[in-house]
Protein backbone atom coordinates (compact mmCIF):
# COMPACT_ATOMS: atom_id res chain seq x y z
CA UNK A 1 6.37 -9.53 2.52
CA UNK A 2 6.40 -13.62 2.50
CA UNK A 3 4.34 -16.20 2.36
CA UNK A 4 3.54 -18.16 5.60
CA UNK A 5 2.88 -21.90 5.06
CA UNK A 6 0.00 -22.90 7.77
CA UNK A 7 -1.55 -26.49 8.68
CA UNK A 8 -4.76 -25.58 6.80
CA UNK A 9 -3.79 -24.49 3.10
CA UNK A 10 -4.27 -20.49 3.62
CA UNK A 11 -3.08 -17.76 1.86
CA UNK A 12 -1.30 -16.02 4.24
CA UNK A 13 1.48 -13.19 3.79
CA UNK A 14 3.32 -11.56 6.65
CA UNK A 15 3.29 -8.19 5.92
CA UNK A 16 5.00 -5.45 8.18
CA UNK A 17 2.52 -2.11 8.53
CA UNK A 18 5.03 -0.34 6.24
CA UNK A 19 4.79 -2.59 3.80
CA UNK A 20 0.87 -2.69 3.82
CA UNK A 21 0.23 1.12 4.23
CA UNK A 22 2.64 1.45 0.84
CA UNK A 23 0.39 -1.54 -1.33
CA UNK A 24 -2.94 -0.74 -0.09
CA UNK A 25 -2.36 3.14 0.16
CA UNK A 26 -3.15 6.23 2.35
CA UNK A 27 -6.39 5.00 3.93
CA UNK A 28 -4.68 1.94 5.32
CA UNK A 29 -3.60 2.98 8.61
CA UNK A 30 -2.03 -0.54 9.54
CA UNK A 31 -4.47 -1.02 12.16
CA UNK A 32 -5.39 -4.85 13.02
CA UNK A 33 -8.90 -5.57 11.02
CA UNK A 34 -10.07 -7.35 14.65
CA UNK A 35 -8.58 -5.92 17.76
CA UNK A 36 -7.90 -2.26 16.54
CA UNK A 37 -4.03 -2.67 17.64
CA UNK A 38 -1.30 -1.27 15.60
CA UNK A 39 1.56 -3.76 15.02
CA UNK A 40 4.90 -3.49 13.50
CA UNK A 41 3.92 -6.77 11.56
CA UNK A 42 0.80 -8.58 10.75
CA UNK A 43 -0.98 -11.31 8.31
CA UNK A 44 -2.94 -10.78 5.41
CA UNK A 45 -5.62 -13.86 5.25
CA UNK A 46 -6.40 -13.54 1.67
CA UNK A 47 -9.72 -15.38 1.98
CA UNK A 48 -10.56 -12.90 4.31
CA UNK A 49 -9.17 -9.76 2.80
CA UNK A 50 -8.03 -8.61 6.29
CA UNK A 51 -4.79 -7.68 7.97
CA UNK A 52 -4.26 -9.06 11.67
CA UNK A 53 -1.91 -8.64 14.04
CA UNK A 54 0.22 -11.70 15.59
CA UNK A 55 -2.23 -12.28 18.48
CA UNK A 56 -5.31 -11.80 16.25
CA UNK A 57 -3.98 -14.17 13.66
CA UNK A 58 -3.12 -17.25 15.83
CA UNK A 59 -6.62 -17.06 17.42
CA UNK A 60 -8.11 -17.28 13.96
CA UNK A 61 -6.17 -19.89 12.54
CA UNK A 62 -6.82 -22.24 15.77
CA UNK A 63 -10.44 -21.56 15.03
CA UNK A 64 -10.58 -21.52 11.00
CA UNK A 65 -11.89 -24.36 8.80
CA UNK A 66 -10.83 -24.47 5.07
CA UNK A 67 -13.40 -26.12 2.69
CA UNK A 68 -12.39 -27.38 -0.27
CA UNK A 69 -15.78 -26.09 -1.89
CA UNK A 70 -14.74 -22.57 -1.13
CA UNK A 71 -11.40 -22.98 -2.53
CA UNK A 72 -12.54 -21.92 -6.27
């Protein structure tokens, strides 16, 4: 697990479906929260509380807006 910087200030981790299956338990399947793919790797968007894979994840950062009211 490691953090990945980003242009707009997210939390982000990089997370490989081990990984997340072991900290979120047996109910996490590693499945992508918005395509339904199951990737070796993903991101964890914290603001979110959602795992994506690769693909998933660049589509929603080129879209994202961080506000600096939401940050507390």
């Amino acid at each position: 697990m490691k953090k990945v910087d980003n242009s707009k200030g997210f939390l982000v981790l990089e997370v490989s479906r081990p990984e997340l299956m072991k900290a979120f338990g047996g109910n996490t399947k590693g499945i992508c929260d918005s395509c339904a793919s199951v990737p070796t790797k993903g991101y964890y968007i914290a603001a979110l509380n959602q795992w994506f894979c690769p693909k998933c994840y660049e589509e929603w950062l080129s879209q994202a807006t961080r506000y600096v009211a939401d940050i507390p």
